[in-house]
N, C-alpha and C. Protein backbone atom coordinates (compact mmCIF):
# COMPACT_ATOMS: atom_id res chain seq x y z
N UNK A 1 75.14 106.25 108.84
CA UNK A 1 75.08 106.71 107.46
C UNK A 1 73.71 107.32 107.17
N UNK A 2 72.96 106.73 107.68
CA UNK A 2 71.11 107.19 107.34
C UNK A 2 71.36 108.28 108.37
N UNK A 3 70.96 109.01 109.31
CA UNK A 3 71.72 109.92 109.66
C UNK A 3 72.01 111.08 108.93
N UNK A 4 73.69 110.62 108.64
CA UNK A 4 74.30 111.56 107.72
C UNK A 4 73.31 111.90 106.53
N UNK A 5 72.81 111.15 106.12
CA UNK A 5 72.41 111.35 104.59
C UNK A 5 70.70 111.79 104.67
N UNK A 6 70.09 111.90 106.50
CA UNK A 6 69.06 113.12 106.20
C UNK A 6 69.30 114.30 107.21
N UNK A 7 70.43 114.49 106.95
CA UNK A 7 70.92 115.61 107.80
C UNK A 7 71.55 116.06 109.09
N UNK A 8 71.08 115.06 109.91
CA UNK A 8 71.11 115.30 111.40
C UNK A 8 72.72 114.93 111.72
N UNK A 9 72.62 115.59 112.64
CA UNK A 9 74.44 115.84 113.39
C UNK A 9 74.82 114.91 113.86
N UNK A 10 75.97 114.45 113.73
CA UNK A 10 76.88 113.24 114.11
C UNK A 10 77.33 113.30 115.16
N UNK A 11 77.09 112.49 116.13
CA UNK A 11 78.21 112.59 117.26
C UNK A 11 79.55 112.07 117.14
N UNK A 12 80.36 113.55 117.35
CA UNK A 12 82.18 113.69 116.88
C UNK A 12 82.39 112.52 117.52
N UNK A 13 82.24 111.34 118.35
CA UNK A 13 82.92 110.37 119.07
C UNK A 13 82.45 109.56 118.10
N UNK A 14 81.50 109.00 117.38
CA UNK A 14 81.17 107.65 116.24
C UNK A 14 82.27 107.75 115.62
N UNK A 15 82.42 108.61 115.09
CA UNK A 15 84.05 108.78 114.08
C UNK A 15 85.29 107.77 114.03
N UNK A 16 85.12 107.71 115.84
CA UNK A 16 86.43 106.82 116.04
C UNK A 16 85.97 105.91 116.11
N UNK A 17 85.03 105.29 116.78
CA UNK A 17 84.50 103.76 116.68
C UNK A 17 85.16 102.73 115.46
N UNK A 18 84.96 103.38 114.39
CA UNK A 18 85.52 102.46 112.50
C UNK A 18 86.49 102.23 112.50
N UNK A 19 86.87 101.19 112.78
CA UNK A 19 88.53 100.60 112.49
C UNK A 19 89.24 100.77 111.25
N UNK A 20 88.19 101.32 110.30
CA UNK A 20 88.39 100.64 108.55
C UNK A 20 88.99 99.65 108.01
N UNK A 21 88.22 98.74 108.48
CA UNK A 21 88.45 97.45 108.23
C UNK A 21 88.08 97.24 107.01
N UNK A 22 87.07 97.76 106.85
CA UNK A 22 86.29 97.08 105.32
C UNK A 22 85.53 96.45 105.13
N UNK A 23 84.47 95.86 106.22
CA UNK A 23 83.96 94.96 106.42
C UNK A 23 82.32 95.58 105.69
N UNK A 24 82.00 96.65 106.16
CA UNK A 24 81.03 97.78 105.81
C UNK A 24 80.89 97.54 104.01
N UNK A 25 82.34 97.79 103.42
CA UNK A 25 82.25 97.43 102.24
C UNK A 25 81.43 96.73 101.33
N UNK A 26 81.86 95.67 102.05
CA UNK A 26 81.87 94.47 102.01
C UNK A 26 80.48 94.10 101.92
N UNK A 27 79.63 93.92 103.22
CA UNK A 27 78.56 93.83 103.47
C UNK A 27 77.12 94.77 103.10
N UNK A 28 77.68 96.09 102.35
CA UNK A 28 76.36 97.05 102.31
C UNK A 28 75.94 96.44 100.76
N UNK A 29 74.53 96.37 101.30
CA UNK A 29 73.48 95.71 100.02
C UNK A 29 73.82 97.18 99.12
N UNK A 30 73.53 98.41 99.12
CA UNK A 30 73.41 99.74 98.09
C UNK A 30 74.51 99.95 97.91
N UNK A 31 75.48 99.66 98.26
CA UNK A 31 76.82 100.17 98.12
C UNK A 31 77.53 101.81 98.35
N UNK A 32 77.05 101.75 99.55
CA UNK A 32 77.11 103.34 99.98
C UNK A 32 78.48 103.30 100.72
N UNK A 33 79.37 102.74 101.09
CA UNK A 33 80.67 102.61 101.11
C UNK A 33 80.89 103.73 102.26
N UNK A 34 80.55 103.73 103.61
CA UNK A 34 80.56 103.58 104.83
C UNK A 34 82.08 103.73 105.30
N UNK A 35 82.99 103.35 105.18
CA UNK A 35 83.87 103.86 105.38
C UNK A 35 84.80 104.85 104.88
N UNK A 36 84.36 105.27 103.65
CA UNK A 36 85.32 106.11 102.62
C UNK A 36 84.25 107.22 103.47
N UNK A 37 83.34 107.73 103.79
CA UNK A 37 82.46 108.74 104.87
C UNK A 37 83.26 108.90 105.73
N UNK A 38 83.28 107.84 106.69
CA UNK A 38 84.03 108.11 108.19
C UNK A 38 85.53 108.44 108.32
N UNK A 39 86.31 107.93 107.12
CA UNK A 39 87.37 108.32 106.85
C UNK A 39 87.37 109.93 106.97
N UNK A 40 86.95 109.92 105.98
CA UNK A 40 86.60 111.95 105.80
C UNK A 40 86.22 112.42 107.43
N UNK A 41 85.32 111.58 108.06
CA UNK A 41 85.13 111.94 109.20
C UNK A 41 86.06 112.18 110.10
N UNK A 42 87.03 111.29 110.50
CA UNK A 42 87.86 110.97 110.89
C UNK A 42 89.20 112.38 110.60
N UNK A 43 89.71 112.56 109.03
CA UNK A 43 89.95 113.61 108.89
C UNK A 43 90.13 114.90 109.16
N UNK A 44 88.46 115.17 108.87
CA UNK A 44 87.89 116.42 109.47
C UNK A 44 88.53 116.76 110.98
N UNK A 45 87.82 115.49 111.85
CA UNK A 45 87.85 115.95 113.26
C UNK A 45 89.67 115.62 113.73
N UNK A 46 90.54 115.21 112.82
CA UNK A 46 91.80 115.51 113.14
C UNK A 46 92.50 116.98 112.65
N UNK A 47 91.63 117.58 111.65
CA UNK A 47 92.41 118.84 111.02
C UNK A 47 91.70 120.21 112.39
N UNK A 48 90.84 119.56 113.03
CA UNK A 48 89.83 120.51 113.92
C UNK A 48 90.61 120.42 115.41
N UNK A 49 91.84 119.45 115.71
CA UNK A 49 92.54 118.84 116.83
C UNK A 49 91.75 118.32 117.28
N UNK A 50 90.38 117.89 117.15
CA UNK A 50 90.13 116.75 117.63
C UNK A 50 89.64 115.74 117.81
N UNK A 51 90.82 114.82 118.93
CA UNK A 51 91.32 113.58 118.94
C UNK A 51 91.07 113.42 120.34
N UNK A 52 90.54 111.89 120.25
CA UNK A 52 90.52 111.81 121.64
C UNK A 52 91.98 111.22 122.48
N UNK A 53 91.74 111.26 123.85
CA UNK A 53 93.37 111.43 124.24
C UNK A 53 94.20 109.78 124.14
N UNK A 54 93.40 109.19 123.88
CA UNK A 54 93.84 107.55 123.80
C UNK A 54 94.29 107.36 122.46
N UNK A 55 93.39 108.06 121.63
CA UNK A 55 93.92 107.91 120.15
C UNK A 55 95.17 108.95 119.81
N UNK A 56 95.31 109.80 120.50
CA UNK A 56 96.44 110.85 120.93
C UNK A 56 97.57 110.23 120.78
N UNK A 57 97.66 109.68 122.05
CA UNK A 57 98.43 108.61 122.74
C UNK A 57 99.14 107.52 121.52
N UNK A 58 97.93 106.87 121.37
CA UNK A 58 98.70 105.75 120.23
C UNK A 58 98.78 106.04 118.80
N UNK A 59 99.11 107.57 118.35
CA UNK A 59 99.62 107.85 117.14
C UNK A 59 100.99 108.12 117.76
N UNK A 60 101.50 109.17 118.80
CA UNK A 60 102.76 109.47 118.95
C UNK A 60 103.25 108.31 119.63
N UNK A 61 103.09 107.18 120.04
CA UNK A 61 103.66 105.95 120.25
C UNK A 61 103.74 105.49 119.21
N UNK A 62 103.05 105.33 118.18
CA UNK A 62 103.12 104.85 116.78
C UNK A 62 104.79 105.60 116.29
N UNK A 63 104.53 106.66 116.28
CA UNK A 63 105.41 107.91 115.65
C UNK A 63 106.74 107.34 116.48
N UNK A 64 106.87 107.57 118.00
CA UNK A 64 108.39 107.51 118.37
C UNK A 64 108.51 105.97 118.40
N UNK A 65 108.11 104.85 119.10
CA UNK A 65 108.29 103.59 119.09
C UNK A 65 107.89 102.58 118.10
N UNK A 66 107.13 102.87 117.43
CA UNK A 66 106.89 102.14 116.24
C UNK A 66 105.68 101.60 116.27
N UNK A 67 104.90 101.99 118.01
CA UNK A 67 103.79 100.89 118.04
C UNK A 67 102.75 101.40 119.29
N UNK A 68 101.74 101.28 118.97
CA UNK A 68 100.70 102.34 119.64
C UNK A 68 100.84 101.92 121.15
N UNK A 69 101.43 100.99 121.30
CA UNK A 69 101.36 100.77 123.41
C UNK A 69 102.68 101.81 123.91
N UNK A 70 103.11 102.37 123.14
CA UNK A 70 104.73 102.66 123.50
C UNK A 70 105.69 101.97 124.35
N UNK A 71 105.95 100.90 123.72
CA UNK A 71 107.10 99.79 124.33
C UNK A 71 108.20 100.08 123.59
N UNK A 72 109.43 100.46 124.24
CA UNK A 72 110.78 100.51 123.58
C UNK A 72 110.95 99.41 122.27
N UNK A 73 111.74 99.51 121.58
CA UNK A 73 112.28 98.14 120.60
C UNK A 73 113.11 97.31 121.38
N UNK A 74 113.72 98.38 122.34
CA UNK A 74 114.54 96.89 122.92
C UNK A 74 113.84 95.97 124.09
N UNK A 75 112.35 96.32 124.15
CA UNK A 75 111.71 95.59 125.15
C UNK A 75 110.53 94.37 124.27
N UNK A 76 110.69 94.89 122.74
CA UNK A 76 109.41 93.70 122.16
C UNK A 76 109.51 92.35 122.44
N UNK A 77 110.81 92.03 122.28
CA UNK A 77 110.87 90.39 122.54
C UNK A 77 110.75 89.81 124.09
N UNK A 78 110.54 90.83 125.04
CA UNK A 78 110.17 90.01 126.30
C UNK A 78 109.60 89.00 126.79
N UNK A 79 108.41 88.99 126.03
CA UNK A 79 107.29 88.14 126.35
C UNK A 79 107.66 86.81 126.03
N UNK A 80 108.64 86.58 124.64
CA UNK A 80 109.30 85.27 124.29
C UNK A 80 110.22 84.48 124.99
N UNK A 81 110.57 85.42 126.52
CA UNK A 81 111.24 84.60 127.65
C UNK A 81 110.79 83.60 128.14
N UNK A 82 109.61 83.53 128.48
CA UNK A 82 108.42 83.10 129.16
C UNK A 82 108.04 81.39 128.26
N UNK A 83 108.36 81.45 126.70
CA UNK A 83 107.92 80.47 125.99
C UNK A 83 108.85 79.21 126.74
N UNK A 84 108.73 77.74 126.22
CA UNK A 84 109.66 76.85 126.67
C UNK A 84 109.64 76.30 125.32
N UNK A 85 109.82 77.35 123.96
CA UNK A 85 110.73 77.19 122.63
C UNK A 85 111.15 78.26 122.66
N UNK A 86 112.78 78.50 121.46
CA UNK A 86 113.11 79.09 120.83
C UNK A 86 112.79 80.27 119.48
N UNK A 87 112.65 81.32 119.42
CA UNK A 87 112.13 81.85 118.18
C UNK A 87 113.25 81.92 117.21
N UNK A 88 113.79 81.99 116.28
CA UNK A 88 114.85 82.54 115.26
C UNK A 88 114.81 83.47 114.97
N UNK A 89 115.69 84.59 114.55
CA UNK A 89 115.63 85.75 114.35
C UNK A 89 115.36 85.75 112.79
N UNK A 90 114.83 86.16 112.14
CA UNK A 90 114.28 86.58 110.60
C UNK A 90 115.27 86.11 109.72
N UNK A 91 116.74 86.75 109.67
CA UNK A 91 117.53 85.78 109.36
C UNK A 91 118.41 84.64 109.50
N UNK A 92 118.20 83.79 110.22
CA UNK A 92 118.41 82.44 110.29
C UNK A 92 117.06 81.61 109.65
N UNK A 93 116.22 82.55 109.03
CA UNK A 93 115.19 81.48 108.69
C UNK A 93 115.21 81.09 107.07
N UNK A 94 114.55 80.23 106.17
CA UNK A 94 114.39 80.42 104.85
C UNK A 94 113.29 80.84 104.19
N UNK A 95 112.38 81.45 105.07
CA UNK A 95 110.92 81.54 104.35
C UNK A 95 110.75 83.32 104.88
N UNK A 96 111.55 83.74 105.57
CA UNK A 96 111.45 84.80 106.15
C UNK A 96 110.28 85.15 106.11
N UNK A 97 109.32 84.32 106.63
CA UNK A 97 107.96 85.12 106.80
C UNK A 97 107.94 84.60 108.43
N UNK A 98 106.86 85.79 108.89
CA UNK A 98 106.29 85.93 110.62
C UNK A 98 105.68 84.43 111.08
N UNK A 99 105.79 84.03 111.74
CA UNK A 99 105.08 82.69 111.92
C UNK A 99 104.73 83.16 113.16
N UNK A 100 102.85 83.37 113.61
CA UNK A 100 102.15 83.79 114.23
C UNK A 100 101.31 82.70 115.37
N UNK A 101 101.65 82.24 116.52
CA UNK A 101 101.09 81.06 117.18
C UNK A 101 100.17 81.65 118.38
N UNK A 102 99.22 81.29 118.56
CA UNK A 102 97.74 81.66 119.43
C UNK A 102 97.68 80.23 120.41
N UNK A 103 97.98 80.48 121.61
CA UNK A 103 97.48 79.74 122.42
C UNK A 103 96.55 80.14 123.10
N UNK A 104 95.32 79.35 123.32
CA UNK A 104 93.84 79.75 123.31
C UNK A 104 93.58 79.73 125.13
N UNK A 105 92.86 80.23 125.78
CA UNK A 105 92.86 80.68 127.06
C UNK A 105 92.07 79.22 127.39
């Protein structure tokens, strides 16, 4: 941002680094709002084509499969073979919310 704001040229690759998370927000003492910038950044260097080829990649996987690795839909639940429980499908449940479990390495 200091940078940007005394002139000097950005390198087109920082752009992608920002997840926009919000965290920047969040944390800037002046409130110079750091991501609503890179956004624009971000923008820019997509209306210019360019993108780098990974981020390429996981928009049109986004676009045809639903999800930036490009895994079919009929391949998401694979990994739940492997468990030694059962998952329920969304409707058989009553809370229909995601129930998210992390087993730690």
């Amino acid at each position: 941002m200091r940078k940007k704001q005394l002139g000097y040229k950005i390198e087109e690759a920082n752009g992608w680094y920002c997840t926009s998370c919000g965290e920047c927000l969040l944390r800037c003492p002046r409130d110079v709002k750091p991501m609503e910038f890179l956004i624009e950044v971000k923008s820019s260097l997509v209306e210019q084509g360019e993108i780098p080829v990974s981020i390429q990649k996981a928009l049109e996987n986004s676009f045809v499969h639903k999800n930036p690795w490009g895994r079919p839909k009929s391949k998401r639940n694979e990994w739940t073979t492997e468990l030694d429980f059962g998952i329920p499908h969304i409707s058989q449940t009553e809370s229909k919310r995601l129930l998210l479990l992390y087993h730690g390495l």
